[in-house]
PDB file of N, CA and C in Angstrom:
ATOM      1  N   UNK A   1     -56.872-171.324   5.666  1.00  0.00           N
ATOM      2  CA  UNK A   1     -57.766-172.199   6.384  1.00  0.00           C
ATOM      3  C   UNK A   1     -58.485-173.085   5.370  1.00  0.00           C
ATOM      4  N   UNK A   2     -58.329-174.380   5.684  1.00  0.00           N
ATOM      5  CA  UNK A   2     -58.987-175.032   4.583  1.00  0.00           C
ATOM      6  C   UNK A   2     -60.508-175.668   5.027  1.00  0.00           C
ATOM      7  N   UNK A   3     -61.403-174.783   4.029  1.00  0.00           N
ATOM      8  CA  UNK A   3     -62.688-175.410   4.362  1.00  0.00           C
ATOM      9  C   UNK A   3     -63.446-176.428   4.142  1.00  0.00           C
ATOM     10  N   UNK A   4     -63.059-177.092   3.218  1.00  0.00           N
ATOM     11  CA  UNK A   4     -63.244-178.217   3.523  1.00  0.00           C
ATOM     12  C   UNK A   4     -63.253-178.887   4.684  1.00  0.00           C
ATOM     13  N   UNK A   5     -61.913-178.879   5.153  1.00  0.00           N
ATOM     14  CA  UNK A   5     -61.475-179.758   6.622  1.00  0.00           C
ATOM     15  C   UNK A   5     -62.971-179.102   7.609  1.00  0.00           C
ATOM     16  N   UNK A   6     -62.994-177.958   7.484  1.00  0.00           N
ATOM     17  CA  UNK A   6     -64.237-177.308   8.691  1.00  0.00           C
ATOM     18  C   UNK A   6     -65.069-178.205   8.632  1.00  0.00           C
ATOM     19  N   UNK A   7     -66.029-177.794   7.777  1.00  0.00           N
ATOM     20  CA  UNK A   7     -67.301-178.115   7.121  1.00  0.00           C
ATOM     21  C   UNK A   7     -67.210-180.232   7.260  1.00  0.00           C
ATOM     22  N   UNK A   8     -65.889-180.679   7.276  1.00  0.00           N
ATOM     23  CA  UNK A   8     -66.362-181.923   7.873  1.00  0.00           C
ATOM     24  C   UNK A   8     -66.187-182.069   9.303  1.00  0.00           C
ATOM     25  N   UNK A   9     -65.048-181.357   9.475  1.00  0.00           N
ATOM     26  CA  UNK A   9     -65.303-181.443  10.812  1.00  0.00           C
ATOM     27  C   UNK A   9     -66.767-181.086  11.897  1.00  0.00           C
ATOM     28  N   UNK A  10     -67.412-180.072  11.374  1.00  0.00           N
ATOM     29  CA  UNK A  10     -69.073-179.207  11.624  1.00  0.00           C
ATOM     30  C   UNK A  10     -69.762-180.631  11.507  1.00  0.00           C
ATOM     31  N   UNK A  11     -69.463-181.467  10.556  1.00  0.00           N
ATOM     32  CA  UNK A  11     -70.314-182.653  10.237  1.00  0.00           C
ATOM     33  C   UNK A  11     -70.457-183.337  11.071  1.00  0.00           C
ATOM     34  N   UNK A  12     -69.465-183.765  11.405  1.00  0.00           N
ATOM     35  CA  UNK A  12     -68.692-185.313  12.256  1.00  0.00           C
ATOM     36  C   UNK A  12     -69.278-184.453  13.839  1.00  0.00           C
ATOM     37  N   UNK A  13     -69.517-183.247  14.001  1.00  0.00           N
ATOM     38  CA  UNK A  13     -69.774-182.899  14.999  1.00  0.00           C
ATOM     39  C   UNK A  13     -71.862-183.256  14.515  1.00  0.00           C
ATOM     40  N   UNK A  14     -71.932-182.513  14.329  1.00  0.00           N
ATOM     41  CA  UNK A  14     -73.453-182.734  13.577  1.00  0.00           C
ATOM     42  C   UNK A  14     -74.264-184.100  13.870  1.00  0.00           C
ATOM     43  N   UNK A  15     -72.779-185.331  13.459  1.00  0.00           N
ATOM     44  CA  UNK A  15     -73.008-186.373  13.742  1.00  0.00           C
ATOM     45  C   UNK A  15     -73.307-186.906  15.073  1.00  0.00           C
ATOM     46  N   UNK A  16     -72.444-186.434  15.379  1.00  0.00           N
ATOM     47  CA  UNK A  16     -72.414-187.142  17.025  1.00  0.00           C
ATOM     48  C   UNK A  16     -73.649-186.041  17.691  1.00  0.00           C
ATOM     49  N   UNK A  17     -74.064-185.358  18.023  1.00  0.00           N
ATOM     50  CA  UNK A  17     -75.223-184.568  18.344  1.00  0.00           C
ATOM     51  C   UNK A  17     -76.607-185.095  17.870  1.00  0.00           C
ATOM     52  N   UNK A  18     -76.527-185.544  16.884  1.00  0.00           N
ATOM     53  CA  UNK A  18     -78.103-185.574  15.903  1.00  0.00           C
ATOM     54  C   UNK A  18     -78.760-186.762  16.324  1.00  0.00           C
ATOM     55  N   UNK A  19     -77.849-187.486  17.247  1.00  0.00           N
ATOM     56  CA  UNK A  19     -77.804-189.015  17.170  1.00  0.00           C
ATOM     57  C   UNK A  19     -78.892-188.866  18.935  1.00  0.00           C
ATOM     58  N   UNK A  20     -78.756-187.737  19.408  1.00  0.00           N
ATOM     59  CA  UNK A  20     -79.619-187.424  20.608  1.00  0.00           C
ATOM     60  C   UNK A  20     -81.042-187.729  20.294  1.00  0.00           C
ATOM     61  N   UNK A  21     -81.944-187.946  21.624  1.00  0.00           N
ATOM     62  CA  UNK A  21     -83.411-187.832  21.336  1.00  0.00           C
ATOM     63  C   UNK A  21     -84.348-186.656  21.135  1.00  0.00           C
ATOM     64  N   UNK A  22     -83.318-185.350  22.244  1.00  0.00           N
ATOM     65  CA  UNK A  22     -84.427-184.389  22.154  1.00  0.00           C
ATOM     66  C   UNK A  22     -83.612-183.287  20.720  1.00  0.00           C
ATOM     67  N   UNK A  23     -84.104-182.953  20.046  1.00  0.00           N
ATOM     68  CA  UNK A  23     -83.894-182.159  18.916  1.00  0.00           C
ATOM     69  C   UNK A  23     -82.863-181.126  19.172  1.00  0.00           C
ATOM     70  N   UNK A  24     -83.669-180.029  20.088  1.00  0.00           N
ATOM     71  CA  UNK A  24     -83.456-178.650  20.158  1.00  0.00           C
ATOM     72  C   UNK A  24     -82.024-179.121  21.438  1.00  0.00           C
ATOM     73  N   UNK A  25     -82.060-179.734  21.781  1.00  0.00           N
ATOM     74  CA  UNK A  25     -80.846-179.970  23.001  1.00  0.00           C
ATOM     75  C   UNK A  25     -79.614-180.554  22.118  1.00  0.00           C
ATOM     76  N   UNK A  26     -80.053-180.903  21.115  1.00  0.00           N
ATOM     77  CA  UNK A  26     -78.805-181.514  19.861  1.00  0.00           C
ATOM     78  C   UNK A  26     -78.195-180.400  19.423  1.00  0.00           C
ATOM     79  N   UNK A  27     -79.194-179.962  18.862  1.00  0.00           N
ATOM     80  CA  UNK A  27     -78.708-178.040  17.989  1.00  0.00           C
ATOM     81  C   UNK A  27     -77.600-177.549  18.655  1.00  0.00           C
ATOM     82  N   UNK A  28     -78.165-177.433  20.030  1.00  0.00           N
ATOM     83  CA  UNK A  28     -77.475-176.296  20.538  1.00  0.00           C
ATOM     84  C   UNK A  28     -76.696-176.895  21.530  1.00  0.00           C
ATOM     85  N   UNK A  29     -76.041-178.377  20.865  1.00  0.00           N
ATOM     86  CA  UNK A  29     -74.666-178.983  21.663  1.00  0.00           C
ATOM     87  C   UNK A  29     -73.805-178.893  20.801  1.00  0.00           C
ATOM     88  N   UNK A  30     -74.454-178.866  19.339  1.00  0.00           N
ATOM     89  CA  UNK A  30     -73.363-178.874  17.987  1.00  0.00           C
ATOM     90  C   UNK A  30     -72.926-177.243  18.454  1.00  0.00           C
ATOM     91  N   UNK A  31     -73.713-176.182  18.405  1.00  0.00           N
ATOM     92  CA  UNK A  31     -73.221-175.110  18.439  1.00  0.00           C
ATOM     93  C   UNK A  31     -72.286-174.525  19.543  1.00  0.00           C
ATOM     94  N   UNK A  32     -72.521-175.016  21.054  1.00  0.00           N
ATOM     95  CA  UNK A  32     -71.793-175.164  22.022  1.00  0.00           C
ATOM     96  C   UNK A  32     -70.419-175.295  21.569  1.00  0.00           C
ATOM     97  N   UNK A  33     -70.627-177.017  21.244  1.00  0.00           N
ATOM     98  CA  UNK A  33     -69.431-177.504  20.782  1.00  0.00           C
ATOM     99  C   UNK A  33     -68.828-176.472  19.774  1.00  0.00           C
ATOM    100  N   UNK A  34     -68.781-176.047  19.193  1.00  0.00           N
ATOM    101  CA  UNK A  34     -68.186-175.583  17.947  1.00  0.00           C
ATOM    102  C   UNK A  34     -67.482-174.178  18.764  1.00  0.00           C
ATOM    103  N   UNK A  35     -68.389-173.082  19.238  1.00  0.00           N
ATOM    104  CA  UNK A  35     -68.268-171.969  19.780  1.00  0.00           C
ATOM    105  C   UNK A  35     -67.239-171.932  21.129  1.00  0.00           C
ATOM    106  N   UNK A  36     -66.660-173.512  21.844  1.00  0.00           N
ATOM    107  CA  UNK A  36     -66.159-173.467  22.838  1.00  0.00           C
ATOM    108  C   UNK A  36     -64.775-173.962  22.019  1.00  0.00           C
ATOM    109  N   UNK A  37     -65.126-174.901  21.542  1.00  0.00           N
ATOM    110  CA  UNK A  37     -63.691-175.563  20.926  1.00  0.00           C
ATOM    111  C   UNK A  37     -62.945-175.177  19.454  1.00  0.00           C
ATOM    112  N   UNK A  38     -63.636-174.217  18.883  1.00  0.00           N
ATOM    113  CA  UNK A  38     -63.203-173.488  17.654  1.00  0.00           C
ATOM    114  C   UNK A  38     -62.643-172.045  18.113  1.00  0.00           C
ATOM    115  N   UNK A  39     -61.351-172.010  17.598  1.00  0.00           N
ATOM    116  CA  UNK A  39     -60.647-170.592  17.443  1.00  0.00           C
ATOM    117  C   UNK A  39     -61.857-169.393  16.464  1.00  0.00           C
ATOM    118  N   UNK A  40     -61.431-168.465  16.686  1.00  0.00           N
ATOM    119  CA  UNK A  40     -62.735-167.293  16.199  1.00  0.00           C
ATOM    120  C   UNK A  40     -62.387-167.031  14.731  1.00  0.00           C
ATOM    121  N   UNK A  41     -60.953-167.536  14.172  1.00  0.00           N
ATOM    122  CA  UNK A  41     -61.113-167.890  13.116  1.00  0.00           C
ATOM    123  C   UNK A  41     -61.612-168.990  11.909  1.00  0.00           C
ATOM    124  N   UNK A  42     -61.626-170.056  12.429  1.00  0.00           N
ATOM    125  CA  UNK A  42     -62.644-171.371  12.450  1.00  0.00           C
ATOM    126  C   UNK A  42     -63.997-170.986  11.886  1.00  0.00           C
ATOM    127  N   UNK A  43     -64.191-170.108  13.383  1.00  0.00           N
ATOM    128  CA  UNK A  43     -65.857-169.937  12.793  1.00  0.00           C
ATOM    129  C   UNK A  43     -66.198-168.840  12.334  1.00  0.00           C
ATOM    130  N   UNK A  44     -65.492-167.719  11.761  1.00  0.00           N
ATOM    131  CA  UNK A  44     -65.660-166.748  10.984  1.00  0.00           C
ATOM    132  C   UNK A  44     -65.137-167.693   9.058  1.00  0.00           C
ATOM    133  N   UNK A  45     -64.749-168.592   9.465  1.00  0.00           N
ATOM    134  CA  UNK A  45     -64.625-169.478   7.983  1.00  0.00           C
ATOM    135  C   UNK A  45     -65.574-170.446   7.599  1.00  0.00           C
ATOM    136  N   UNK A  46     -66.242-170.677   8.146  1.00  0.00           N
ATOM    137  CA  UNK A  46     -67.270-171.703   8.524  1.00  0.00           C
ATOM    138  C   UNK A  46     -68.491-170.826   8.036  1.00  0.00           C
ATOM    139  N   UNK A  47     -68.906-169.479   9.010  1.00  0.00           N
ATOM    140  CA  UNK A  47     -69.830-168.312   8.888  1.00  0.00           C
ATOM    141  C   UNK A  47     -69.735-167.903   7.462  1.00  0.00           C
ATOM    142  N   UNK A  48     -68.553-167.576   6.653  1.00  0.00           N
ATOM    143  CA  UNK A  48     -68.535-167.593   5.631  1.00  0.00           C
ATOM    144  C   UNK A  48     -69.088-167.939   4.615  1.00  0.00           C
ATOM    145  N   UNK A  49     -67.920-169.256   4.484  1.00  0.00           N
ATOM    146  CA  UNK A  49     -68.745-170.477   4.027  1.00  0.00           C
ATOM    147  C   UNK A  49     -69.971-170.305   3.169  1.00  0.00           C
ATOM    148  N   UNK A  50     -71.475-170.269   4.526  1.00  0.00           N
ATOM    149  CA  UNK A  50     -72.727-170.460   4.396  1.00  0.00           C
ATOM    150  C   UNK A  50     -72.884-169.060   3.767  1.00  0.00           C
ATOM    151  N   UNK A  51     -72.033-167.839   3.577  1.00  0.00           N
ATOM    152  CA  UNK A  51     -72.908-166.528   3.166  1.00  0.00           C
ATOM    153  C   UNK A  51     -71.944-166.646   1.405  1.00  0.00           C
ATOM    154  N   UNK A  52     -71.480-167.257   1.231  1.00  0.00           N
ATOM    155  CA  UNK A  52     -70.949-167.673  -0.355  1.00  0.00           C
ATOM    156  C   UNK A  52     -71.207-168.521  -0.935  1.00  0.00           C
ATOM    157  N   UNK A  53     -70.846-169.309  -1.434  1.00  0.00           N
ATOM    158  CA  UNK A  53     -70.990-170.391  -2.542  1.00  0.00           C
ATOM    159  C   UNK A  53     -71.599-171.483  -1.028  1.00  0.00           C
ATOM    160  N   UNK A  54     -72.350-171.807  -0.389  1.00  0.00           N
ATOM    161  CA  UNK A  54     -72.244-172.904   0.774  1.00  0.00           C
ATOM    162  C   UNK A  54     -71.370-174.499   0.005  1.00  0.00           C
ATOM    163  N   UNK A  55     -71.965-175.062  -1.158  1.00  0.00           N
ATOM    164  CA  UNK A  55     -71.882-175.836  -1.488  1.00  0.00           C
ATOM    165  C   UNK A  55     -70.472-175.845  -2.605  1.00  0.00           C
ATOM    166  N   UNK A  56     -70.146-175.195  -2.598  1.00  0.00           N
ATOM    167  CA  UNK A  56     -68.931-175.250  -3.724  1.00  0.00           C
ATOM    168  C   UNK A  56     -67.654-175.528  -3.278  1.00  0.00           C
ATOM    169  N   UNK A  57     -67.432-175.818  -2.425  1.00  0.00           N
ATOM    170  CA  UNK A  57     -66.331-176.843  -1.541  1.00  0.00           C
ATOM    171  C   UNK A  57     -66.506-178.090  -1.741  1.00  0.00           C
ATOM    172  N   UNK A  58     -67.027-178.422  -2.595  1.00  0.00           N
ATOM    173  CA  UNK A  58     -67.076-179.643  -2.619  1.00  0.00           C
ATOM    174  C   UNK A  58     -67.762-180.735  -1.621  1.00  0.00           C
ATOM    175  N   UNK A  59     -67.931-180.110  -0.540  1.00  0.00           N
ATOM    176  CA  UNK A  59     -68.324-180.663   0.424  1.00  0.00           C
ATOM    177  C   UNK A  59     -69.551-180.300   1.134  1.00  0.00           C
ATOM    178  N   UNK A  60     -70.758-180.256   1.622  1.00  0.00           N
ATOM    179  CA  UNK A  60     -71.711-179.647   1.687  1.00  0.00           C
ATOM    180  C   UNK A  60     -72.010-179.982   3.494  1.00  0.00           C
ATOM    181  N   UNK A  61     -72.259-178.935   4.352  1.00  0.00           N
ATOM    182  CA  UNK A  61     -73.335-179.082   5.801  1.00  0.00           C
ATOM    183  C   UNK A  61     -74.203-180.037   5.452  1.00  0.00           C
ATOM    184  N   UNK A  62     -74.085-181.357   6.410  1.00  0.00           N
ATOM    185  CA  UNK A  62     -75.446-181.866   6.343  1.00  0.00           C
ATOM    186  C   UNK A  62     -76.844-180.822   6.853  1.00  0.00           C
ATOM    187  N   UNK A  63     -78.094-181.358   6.314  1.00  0.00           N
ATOM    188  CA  UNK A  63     -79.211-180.377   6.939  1.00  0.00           C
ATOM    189  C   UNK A  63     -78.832-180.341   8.593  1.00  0.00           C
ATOM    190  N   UNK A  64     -78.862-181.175   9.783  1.00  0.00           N
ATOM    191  CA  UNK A  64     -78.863-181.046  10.492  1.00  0.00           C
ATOM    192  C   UNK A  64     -77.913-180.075  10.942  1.00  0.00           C
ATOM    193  N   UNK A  65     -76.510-180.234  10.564  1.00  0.00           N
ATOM    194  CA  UNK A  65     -75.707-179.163  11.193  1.00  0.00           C
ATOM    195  C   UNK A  65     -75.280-177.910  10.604  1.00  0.00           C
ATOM    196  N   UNK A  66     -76.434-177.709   9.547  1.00  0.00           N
ATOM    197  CA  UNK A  66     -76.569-176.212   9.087  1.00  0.00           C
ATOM    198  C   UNK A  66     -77.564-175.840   9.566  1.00  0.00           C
ATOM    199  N   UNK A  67     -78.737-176.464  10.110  1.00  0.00           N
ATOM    200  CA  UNK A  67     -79.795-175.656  11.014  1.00  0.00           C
ATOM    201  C   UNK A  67     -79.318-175.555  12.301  1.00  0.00           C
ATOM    202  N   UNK A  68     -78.242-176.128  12.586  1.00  0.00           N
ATOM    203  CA  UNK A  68     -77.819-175.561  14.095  1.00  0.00           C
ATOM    204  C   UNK A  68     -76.879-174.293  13.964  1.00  0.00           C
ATOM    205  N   UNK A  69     -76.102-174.334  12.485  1.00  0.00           N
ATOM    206  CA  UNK A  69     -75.515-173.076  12.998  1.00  0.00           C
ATOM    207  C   UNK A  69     -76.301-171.907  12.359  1.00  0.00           C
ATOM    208  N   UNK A  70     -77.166-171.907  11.660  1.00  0.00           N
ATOM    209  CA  UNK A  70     -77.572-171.194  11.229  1.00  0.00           C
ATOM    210  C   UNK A  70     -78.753-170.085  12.436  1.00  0.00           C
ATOM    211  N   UNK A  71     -78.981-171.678  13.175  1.00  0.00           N
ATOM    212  CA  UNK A  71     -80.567-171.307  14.106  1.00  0.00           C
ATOM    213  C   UNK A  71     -79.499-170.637  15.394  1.00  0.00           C
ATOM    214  N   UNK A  72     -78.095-170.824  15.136  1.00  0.00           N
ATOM    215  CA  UNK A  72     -76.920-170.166  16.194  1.00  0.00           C
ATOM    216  C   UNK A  72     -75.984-169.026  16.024  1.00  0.00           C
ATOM    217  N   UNK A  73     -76.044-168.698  15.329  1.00  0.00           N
ATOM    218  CA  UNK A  73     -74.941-168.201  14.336  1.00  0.00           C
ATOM    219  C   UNK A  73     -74.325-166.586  14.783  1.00  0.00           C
ATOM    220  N   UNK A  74     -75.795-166.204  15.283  1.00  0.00           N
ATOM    221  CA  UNK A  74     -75.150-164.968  16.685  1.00  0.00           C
ATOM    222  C   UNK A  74     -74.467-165.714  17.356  1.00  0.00           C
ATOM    223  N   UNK A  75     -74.258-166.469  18.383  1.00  0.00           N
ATOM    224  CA  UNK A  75     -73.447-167.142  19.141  1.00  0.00           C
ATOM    225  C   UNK A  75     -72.345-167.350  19.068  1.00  0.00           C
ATOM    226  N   UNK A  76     -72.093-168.089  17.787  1.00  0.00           N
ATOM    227  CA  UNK A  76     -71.270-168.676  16.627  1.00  0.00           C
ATOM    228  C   UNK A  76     -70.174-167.763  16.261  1.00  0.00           C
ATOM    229  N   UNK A  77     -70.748-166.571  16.571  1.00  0.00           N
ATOM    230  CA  UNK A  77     -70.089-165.396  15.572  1.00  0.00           C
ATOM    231  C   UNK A  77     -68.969-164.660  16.661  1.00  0.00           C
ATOM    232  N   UNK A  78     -67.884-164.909  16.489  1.00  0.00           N
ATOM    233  CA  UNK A  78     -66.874-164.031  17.392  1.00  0.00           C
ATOM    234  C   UNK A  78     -67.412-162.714  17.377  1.00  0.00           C
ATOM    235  N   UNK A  79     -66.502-162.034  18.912  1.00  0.00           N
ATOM    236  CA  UNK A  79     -66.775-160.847  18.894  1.00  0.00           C
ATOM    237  C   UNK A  79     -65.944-160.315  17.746  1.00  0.00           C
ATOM    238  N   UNK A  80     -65.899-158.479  17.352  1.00  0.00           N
ATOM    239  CA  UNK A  80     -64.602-158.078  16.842  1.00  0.00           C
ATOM    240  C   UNK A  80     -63.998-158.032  17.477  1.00  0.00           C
ATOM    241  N   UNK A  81     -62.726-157.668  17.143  1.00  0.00           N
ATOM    242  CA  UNK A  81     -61.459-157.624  18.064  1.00  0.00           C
ATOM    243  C   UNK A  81     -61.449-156.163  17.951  1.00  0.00           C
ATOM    244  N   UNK A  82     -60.839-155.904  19.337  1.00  0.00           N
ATOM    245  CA  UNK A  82     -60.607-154.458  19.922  1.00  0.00           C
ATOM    246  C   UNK A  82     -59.166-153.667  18.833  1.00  0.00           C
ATOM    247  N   UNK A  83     -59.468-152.875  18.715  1.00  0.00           N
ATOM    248  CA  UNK A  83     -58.248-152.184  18.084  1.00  0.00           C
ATOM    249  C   UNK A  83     -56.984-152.564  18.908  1.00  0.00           C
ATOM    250  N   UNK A  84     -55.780-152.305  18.423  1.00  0.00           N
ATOM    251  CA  UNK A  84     -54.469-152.190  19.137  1.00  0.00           C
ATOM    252  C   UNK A  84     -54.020-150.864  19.308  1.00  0.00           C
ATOM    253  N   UNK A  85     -53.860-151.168  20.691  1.00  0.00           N
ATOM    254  CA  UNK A  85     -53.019-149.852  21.145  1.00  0.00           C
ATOM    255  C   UNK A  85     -52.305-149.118  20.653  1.00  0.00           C
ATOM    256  N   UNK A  86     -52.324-147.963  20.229  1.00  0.00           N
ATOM    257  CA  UNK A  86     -50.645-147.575  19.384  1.00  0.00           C
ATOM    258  C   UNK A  86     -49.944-147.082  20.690  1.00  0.00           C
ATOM    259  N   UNK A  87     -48.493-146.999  20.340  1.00  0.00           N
ATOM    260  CA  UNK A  87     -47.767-145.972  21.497  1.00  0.00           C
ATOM    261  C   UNK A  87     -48.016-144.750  20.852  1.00  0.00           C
ATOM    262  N   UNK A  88     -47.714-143.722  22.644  1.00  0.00           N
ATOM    263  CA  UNK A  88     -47.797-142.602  21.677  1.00  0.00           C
ATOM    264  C   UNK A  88     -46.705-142.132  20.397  1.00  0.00           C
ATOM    265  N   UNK A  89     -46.811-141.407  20.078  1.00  0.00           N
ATOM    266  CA  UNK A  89     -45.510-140.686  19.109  1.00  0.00           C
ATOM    267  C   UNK A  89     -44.878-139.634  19.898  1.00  0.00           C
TER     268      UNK A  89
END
């Protein structure tokens, strides 16, 4: 998964949200957005990301759309996945 590509994509989303009047209704359209239209691997790379190097991708969260996922990030956060069935033996 290349993070880079995320982290602009998070942006370009960031972007289009931030550009709203009311604040808190921006936040939590970036995070919407992200949590409806991102696979649970997406945003377990993304979640990452922010708990490692944030900035060493070369590419950095603007402030705005790191306080949304951050102020989201339970949300954000896939469930685990259920074990797999074994057959019996």
């Amino acid at each position: 998964m290349d993070i880079r590509n995320l982290i602009d994509m998070a942006n370009r989303i960031g972007d289009f949200f931030e550009s709203m009047p009311d604040h808190e209704e921006a936040l939590t359209g970036v995070a919407e957005h992200i949590r409806r239209s991102w696979e649970p691997r997406m945003r377990r790379a993304l979640l990452a990301s922010l708990d490692e190097a944030p900035d060493a991708h070369g590419l950095a969260l603007t402030a705005f759309t790191r306080e949304a996922i951050v102020r989201y990030r339970e949300k954000l956060t896939p469930a685990a996945a259920a074990p797999a069935a074994h057959a019996p033996l």
